[in-house]
PDB file of N, CA and C in Angstrom:
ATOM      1  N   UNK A   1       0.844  -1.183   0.000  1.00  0.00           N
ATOM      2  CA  UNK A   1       0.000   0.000   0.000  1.00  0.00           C
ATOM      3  C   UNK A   1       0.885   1.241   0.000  1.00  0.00           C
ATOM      4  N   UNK A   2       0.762   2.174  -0.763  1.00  0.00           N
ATOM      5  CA  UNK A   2       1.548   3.168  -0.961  1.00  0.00           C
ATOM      6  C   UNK A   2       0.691   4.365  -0.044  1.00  0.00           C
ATOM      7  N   UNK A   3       1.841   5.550   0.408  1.00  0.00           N
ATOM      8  CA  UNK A   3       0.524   6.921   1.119  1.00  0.00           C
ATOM      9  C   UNK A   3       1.313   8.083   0.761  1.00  0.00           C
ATOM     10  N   UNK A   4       0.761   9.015   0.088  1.00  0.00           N
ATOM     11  CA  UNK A   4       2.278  10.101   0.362  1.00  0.00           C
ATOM     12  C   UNK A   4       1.497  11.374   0.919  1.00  0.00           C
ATOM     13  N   UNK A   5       2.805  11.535   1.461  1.00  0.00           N
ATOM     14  CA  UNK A   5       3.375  12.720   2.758  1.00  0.00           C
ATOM     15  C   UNK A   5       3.527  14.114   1.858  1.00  0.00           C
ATOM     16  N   UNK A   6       3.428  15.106   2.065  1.00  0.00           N
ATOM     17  CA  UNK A   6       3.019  16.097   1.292  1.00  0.00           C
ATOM     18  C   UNK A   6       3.480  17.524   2.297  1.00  0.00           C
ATOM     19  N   UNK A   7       4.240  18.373   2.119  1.00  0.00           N
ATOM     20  CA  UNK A   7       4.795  19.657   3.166  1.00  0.00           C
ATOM     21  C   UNK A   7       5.305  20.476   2.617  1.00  0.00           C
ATOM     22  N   UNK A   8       4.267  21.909   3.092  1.00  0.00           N
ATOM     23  CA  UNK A   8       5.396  23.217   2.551  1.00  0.00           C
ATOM     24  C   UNK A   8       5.341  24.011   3.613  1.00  0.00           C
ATOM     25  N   UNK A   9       5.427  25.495   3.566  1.00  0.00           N
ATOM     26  CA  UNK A   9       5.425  26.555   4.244  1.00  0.00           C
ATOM     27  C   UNK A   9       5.024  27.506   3.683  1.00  0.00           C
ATOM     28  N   UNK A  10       3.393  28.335   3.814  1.00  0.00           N
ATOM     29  CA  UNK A  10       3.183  29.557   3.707  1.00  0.00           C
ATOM     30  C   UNK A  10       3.803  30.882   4.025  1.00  0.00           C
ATOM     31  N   UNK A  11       3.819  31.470   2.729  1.00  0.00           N
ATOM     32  CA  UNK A  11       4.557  33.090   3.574  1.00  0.00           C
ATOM     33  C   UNK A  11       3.232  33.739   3.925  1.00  0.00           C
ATOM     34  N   UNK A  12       4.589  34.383   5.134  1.00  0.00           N
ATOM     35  CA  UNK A  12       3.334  34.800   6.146  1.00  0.00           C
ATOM     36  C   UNK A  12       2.013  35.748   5.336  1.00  0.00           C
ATOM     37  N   UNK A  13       0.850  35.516   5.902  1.00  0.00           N
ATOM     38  CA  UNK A  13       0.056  36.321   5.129  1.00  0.00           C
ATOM     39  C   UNK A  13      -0.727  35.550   3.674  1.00  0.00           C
ATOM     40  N   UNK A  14      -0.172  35.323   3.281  1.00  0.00           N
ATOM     41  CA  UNK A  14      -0.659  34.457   1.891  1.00  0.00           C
ATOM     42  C   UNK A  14      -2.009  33.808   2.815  1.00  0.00           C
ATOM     43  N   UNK A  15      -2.694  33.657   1.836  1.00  0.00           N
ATOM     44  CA  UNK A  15      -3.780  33.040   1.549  1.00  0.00           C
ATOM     45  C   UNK A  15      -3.661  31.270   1.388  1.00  0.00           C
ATOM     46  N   UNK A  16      -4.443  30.939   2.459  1.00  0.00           N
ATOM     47  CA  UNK A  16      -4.035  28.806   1.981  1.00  0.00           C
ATOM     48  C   UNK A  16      -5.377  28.712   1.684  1.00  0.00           C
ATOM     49  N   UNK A  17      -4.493  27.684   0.600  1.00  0.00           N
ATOM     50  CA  UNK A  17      -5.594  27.182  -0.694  1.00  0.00           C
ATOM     51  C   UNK A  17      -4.777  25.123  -0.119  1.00  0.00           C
ATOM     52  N   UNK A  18      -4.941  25.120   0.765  1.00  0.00           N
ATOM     53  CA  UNK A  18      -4.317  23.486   0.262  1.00  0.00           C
ATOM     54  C   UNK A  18      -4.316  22.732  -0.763  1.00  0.00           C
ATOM     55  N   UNK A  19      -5.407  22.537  -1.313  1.00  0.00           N
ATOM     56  CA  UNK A  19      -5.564  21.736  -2.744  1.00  0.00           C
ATOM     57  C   UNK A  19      -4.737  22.002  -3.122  1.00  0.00           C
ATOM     58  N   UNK A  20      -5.018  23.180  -3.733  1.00  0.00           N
ATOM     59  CA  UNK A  20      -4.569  23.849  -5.152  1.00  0.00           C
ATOM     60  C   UNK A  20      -2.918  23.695  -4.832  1.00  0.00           C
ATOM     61  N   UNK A  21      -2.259  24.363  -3.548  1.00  0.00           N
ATOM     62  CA  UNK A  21      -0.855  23.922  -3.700  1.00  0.00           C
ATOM     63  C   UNK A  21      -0.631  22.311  -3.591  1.00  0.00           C
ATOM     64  N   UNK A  22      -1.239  21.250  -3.117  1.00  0.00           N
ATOM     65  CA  UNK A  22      -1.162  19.891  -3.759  1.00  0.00           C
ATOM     66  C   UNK A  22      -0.999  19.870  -4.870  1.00  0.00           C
ATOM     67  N   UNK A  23      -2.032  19.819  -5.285  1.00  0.00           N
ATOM     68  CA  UNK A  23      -2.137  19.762  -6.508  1.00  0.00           C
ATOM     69  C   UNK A  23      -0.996  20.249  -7.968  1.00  0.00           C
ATOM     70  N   UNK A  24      -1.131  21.673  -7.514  1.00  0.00           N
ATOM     71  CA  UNK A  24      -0.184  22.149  -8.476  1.00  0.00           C
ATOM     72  C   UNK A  24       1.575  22.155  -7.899  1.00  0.00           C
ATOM     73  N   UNK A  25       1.496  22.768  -6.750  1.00  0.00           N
ATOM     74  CA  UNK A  25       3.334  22.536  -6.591  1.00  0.00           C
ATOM     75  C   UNK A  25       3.450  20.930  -5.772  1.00  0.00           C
ATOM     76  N   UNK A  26       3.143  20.343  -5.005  1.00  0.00           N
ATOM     77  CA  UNK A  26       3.587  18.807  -4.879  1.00  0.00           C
ATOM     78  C   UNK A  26       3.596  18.130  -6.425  1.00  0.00           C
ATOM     79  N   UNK A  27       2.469  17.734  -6.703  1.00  0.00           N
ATOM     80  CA  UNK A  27       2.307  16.927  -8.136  1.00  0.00           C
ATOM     81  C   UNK A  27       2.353  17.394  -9.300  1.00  0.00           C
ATOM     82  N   UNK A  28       2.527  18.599  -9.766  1.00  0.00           N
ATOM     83  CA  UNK A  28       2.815  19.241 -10.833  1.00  0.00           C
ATOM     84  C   UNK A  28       4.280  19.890 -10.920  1.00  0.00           C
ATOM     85  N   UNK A  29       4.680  20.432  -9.492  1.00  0.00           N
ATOM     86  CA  UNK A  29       6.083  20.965  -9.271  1.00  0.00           C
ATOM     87  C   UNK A  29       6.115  22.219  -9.719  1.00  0.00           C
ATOM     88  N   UNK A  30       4.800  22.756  -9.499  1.00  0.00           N
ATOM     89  CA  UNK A  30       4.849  24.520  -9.843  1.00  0.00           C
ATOM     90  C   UNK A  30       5.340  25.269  -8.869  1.00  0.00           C
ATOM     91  N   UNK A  31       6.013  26.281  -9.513  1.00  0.00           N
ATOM     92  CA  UNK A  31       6.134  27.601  -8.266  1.00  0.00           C
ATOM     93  C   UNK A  31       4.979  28.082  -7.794  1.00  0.00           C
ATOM     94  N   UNK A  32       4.824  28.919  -6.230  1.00  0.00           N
ATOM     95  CA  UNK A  32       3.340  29.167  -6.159  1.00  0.00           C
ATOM     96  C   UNK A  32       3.833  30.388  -5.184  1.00  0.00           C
ATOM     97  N   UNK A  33       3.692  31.942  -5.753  1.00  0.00           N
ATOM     98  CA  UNK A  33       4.011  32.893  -4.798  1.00  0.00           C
ATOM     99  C   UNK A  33       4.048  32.268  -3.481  1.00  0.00           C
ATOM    100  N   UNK A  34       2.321  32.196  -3.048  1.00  0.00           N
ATOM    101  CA  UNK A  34       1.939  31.797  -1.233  1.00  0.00           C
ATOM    102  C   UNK A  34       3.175  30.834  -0.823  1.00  0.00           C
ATOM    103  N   UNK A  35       3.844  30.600  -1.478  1.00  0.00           N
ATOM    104  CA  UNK A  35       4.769  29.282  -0.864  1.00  0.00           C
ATOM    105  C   UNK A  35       6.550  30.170  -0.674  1.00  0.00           C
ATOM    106  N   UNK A  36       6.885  29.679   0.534  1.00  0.00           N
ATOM    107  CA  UNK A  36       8.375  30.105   0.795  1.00  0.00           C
ATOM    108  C   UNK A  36       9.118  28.851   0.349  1.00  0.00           C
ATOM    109  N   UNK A  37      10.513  29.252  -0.207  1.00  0.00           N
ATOM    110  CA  UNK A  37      11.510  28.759  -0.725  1.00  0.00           C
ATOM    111  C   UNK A  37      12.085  27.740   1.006  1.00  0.00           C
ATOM    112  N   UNK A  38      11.674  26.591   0.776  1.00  0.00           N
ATOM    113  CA  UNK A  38      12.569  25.651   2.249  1.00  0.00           C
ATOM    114  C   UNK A  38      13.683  25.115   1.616  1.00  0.00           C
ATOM    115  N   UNK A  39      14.685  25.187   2.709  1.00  0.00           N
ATOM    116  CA  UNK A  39      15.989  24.356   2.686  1.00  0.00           C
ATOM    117  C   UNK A  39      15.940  23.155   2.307  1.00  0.00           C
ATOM    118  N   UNK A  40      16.038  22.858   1.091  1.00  0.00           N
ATOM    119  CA  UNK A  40      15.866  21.146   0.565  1.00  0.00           C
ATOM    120  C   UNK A  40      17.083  20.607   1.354  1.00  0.00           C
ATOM    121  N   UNK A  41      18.324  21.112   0.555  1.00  0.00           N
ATOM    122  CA  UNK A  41      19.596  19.789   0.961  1.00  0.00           C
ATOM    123  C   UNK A  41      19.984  19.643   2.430  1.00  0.00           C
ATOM    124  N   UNK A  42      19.353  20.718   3.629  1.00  0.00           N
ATOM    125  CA  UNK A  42      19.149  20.526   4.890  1.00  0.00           C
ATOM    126  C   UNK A  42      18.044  19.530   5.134  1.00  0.00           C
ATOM    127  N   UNK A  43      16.807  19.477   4.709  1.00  0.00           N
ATOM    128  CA  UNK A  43      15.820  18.788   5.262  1.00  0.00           C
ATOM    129  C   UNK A  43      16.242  17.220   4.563  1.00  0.00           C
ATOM    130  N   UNK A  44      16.955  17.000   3.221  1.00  0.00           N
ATOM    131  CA  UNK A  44      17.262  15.949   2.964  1.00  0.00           C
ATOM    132  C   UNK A  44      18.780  15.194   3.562  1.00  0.00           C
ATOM    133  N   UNK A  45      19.439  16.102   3.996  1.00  0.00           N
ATOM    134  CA  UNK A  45      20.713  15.181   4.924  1.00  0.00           C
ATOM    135  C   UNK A  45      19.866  15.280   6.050  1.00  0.00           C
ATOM    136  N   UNK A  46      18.900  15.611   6.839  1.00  0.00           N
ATOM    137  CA  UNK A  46      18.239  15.293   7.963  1.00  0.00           C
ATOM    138  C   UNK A  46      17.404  13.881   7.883  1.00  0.00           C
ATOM    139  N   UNK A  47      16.496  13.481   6.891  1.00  0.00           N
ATOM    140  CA  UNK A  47      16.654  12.351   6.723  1.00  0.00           C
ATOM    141  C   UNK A  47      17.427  11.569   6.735  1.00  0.00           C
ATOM    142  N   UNK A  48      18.343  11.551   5.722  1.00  0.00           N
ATOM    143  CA  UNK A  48      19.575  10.706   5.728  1.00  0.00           C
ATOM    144  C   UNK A  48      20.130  10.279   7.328  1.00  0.00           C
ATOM    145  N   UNK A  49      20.051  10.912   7.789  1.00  0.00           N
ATOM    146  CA  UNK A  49      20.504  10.667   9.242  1.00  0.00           C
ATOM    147  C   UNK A  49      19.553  10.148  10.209  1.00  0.00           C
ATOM    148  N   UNK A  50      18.481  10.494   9.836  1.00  0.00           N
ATOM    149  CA  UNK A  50      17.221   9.461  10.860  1.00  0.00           C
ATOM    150  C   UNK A  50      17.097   7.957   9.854  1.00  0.00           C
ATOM    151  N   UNK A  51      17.533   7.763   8.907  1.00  0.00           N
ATOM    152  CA  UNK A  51      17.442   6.398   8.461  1.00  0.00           C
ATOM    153  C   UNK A  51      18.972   6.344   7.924  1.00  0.00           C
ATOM    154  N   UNK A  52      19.704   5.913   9.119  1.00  0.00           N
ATOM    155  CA  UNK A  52      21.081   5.695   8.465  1.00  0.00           C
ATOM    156  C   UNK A  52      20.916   3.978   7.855  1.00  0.00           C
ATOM    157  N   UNK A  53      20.037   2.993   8.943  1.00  0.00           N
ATOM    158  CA  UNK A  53      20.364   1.710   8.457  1.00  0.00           C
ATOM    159  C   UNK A  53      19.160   1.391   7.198  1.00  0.00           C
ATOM    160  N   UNK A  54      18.665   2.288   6.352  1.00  0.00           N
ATOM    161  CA  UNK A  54      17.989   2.227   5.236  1.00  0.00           C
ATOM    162  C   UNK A  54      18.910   1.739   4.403  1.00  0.00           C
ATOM    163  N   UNK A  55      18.993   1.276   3.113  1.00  0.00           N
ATOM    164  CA  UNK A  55      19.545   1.693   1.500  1.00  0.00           C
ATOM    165  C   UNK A  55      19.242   2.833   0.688  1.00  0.00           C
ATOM    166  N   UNK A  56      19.915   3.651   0.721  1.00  0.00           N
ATOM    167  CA  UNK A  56      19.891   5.056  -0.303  1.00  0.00           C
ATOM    168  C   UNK A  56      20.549   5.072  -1.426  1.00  0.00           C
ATOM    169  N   UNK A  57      19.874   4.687  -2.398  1.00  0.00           N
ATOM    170  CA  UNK A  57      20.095   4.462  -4.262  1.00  0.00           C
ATOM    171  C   UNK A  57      20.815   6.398  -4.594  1.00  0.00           C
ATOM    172  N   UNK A  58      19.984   7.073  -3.660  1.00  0.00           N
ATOM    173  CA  UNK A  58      20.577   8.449  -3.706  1.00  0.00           C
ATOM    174  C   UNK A  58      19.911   8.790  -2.834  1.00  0.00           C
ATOM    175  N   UNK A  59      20.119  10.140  -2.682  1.00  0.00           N
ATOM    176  CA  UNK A  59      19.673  11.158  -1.392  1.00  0.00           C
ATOM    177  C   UNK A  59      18.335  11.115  -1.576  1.00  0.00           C
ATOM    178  N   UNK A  60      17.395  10.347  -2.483  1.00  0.00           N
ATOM    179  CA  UNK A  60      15.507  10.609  -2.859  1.00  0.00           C
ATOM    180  C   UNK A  60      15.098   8.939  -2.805  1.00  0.00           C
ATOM    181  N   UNK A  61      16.025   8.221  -2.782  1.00  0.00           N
ATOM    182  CA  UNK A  61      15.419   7.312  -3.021  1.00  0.00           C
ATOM    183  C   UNK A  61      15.950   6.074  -1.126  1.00  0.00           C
ATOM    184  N   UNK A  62      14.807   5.213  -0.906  1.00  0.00           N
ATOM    185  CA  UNK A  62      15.221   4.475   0.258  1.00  0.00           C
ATOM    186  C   UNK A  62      14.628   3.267   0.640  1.00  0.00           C
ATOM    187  N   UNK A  63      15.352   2.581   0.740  1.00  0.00           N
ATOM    188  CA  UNK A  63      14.400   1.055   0.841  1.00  0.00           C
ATOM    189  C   UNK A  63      14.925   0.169   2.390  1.00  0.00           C
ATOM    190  N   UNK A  64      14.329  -0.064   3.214  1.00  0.00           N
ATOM    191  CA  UNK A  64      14.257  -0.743   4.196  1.00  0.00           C
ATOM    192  C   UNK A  64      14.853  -1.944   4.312  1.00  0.00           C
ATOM    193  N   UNK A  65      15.970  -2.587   4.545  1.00  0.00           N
ATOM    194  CA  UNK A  65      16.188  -3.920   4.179  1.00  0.00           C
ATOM    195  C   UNK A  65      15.267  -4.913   4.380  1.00  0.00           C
ATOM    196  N   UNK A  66      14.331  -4.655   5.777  1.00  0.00           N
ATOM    197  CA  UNK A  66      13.578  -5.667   6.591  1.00  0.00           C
ATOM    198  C   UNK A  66      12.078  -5.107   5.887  1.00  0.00           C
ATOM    199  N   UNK A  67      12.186  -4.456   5.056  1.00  0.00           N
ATOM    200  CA  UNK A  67      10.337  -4.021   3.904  1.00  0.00           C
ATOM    201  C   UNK A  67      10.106  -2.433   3.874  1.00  0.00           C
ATOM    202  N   UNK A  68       9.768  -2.355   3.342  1.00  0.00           N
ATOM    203  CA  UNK A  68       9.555  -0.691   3.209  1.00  0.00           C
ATOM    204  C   UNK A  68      10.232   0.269   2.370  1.00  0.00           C
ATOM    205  N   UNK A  69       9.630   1.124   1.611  1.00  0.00           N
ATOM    206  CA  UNK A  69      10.121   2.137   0.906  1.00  0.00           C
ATOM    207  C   UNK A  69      10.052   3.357   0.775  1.00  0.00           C
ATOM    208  N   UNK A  70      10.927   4.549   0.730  1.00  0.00           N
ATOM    209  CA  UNK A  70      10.109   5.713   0.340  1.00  0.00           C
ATOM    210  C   UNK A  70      10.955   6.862  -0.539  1.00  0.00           C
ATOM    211  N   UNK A  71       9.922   7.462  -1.387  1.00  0.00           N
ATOM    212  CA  UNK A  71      11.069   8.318  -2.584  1.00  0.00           C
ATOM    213  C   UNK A  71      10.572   9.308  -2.253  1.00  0.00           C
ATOM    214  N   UNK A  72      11.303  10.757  -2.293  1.00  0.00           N
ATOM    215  CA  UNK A  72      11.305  11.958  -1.794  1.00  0.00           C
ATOM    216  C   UNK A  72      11.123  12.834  -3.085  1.00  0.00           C
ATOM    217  N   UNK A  73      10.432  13.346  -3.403  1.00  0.00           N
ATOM    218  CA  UNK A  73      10.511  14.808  -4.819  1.00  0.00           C
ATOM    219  C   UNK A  73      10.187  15.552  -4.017  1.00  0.00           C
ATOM    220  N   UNK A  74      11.327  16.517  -4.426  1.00  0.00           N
ATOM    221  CA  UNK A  74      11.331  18.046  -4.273  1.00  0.00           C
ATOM    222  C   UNK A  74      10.898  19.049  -5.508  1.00  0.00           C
ATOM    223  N   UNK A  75      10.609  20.193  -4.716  1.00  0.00           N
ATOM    224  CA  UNK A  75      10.944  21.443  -5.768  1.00  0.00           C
ATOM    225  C   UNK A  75      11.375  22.518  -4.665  1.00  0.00           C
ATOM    226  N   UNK A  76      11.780  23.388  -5.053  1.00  0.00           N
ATOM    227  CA  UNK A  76      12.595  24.542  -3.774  1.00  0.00           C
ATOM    228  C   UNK A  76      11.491  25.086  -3.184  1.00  0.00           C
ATOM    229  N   UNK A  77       9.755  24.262  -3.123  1.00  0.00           N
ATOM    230  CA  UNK A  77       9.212  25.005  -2.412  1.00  0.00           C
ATOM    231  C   UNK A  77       8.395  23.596  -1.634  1.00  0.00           C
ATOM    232  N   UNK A  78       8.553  22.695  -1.950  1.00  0.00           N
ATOM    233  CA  UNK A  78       7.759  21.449  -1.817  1.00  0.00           C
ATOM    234  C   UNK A  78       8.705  20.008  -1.301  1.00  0.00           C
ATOM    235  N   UNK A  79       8.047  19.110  -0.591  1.00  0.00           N
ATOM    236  CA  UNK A  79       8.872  18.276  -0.090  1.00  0.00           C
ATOM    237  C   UNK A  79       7.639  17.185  -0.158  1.00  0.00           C
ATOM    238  N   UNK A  80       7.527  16.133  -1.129  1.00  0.00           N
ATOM    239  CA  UNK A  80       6.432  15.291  -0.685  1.00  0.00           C
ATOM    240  C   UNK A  80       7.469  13.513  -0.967  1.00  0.00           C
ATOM    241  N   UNK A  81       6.825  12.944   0.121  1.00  0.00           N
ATOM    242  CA  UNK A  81       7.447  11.500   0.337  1.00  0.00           C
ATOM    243  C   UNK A  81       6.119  10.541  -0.189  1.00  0.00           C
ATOM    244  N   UNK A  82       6.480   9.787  -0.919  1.00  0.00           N
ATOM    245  CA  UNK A  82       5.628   8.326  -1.567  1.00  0.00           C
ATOM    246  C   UNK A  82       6.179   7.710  -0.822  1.00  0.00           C
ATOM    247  N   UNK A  83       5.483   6.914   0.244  1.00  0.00           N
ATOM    248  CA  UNK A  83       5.724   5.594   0.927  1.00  0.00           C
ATOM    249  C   UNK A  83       5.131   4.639   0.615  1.00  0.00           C
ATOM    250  N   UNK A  84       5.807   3.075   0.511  1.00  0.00           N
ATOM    251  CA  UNK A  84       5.296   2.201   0.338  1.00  0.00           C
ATOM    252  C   UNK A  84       5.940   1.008   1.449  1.00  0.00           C
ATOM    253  N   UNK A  85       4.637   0.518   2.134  1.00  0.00           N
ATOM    254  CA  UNK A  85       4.703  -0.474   3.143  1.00  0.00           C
ATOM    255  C   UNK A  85       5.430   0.661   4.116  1.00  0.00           C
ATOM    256  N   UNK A  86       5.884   1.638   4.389  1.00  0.00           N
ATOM    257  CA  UNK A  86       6.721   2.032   5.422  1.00  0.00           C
ATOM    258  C   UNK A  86       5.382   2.178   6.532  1.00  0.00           C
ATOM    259  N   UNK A  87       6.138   1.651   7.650  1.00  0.00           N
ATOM    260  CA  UNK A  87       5.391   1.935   9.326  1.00  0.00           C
ATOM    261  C   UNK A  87       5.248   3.371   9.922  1.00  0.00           C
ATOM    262  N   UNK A  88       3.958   3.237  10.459  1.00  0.00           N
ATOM    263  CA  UNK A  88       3.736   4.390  11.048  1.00  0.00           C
ATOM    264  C   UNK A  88       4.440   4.744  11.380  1.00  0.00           C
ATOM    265  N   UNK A  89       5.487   4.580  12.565  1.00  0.00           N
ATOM    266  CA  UNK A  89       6.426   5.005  13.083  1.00  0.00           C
ATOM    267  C   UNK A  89       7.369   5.606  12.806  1.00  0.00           C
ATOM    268  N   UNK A  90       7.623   5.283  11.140  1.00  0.00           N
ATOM    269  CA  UNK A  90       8.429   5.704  10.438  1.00  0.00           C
ATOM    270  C   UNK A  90       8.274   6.743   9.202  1.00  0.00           C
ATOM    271  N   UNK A  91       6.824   6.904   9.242  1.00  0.00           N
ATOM    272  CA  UNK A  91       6.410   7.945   8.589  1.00  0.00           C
ATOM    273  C   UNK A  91       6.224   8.997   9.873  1.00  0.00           C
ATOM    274  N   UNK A  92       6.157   8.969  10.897  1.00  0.00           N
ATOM    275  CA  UNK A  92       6.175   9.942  11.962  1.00  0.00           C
ATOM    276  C   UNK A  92       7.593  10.527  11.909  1.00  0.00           C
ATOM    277  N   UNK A  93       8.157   9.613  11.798  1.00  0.00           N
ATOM    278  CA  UNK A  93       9.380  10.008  11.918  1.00  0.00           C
ATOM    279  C   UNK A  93       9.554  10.897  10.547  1.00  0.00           C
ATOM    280  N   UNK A  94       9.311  11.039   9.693  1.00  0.00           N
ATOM    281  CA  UNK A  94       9.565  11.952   8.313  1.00  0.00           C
ATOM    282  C   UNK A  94       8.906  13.175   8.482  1.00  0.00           C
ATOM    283  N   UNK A  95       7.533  12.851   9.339  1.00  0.00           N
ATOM    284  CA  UNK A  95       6.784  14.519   9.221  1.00  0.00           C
ATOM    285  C   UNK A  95       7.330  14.883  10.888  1.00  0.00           C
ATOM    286  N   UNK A  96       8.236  14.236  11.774  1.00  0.00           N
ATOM    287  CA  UNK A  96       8.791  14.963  12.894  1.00  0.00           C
ATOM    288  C   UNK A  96       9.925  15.932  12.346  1.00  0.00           C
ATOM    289  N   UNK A  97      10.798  15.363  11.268  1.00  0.00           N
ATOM    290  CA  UNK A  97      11.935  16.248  10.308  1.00  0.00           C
ATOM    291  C   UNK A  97      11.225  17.159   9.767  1.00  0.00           C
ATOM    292  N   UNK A  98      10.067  16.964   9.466  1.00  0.00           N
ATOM    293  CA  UNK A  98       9.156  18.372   8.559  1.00  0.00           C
ATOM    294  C   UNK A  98       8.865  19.255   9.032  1.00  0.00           C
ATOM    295  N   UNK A  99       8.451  18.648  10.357  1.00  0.00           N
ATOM    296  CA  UNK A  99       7.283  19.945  11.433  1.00  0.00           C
ATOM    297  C   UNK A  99       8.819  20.891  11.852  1.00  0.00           C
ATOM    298  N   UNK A 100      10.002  20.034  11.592  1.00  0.00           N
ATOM    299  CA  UNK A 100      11.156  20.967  12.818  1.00  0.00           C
ATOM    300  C   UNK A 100      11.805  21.846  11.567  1.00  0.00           C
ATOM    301  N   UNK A 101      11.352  21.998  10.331  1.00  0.00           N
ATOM    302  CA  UNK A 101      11.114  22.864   9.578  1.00  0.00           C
ATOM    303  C   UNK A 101      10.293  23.769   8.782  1.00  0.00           C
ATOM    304  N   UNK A 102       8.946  23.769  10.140  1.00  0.00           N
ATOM    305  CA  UNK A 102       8.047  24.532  10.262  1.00  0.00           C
ATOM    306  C   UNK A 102       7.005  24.209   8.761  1.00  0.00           C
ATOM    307  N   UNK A 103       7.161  22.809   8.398  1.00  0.00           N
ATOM    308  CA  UNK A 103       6.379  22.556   7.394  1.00  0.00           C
ATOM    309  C   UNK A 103       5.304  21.400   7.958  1.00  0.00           C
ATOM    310  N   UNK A 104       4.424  21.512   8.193  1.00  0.00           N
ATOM    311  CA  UNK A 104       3.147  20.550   8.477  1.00  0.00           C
ATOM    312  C   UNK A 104       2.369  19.561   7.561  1.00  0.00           C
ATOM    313  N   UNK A 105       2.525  18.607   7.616  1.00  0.00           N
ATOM    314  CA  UNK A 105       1.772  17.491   6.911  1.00  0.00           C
ATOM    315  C   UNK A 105       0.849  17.864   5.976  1.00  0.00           C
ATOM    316  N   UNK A 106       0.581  17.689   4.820  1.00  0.00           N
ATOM    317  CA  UNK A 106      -0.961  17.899   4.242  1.00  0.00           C
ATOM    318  C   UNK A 106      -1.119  16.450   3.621  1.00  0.00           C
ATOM    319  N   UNK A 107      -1.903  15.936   4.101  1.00  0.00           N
ATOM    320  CA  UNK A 107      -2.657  14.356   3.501  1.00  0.00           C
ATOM    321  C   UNK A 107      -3.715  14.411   2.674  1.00  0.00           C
ATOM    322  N   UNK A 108      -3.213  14.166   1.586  1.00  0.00           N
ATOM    323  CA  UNK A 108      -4.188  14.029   0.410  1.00  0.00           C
ATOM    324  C   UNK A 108      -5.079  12.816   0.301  1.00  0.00           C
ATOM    325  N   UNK A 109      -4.884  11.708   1.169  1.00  0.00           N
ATOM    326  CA  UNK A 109      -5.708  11.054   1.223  1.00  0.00           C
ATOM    327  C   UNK A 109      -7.062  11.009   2.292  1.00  0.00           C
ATOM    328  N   UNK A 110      -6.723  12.396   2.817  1.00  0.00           N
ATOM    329  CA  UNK A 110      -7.905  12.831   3.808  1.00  0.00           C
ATOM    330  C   UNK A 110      -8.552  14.245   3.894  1.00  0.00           C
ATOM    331  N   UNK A 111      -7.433  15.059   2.373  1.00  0.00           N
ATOM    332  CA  UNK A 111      -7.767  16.399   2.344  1.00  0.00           C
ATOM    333  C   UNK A 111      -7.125  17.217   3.190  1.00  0.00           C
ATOM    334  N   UNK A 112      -6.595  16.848   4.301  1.00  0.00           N
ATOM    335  CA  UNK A 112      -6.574  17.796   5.237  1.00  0.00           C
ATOM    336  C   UNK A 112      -4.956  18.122   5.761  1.00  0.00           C
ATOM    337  N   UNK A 113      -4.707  19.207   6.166  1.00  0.00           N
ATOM    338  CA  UNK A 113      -3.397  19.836   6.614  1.00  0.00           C
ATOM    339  C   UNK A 113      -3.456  19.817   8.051  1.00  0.00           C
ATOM    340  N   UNK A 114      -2.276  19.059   8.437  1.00  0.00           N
ATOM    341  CA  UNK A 114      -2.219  19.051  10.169  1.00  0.00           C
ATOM    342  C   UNK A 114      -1.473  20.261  10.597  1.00  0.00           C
ATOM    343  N   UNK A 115      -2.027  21.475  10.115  1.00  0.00           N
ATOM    344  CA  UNK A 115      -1.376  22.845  10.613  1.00  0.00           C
ATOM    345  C   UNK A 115      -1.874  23.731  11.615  1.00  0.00           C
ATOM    346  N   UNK A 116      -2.481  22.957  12.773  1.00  0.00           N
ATOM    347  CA  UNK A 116      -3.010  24.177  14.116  1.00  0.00           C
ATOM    348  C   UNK A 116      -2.062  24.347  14.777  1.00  0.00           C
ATOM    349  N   UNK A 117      -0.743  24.093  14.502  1.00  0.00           N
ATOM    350  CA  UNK A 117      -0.391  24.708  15.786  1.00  0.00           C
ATOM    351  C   UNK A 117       0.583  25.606  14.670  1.00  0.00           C
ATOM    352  N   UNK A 118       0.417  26.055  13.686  1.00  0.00           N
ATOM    353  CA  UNK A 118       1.024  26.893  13.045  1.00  0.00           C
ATOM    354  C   UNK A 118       0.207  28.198  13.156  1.00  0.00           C
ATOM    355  N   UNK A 119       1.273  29.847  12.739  1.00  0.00           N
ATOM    356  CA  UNK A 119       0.269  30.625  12.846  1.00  0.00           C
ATOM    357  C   UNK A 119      -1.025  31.064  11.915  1.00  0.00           C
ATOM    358  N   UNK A 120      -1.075  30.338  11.168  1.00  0.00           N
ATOM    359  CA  UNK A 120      -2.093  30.092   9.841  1.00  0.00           C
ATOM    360  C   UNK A 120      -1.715  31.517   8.982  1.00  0.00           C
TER     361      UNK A 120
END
């Protein structure tokens, strides 16, 4: 079963449209004013380091020896993870690296952005 993980950061003030930045900058990879530029190659050696005993084909790609997978696409405003078979625990662990770069979950398989404790 595959789920993907989906995170950006509004500049302050902008207007959230969640969809629409799904939609267009996760899965399309558009620029989107409302969206601030995040530190990719920081938030991706931060992974790297919470799954050192993974396999990394490269810095986007990761496979579990004992099951599990997950590939990372970026764009300089977007960070979304495709998991497949990976454990809760271990997808917590990907949106705990996200939230500590002030980017909050948006789950497209429920619509919804886990952003209250942000300042909206």
């Amino acid at each position: 079963m595959s789920y993907d993980l989906n995170f950006w950061r509004y500049r302050e003030g902008a207007p959230h449209n969640h969809g629409k930045v799904y939609t267009m900058a996760c899965c399309d990879g558009e620029a989107l004013p409302e969206l601030e530029e995040l530190p990719i190659g920081d938030i991706l050696q931060r992974i790297a380091a919470a799954f050192p005993h993974w396999d990394a084909s490269s810095p986007t790609d990761y496979e579990n020896p004992g099951g599990g997978a997950f590939q990372i696409t970026t764009t300089p405003q977007t960070v979304r993870i495709d998991c497949y078979g990976v454990s809760g625990d271990d997808m917590n662990r990907l949106m705990d690296i996200l939230i500590d770069f002030g980017c909050p979950l948006y789950d497209p398989q429920v619509s919804e952005r886990f952003d209250a404790w942000t300042d909206r």
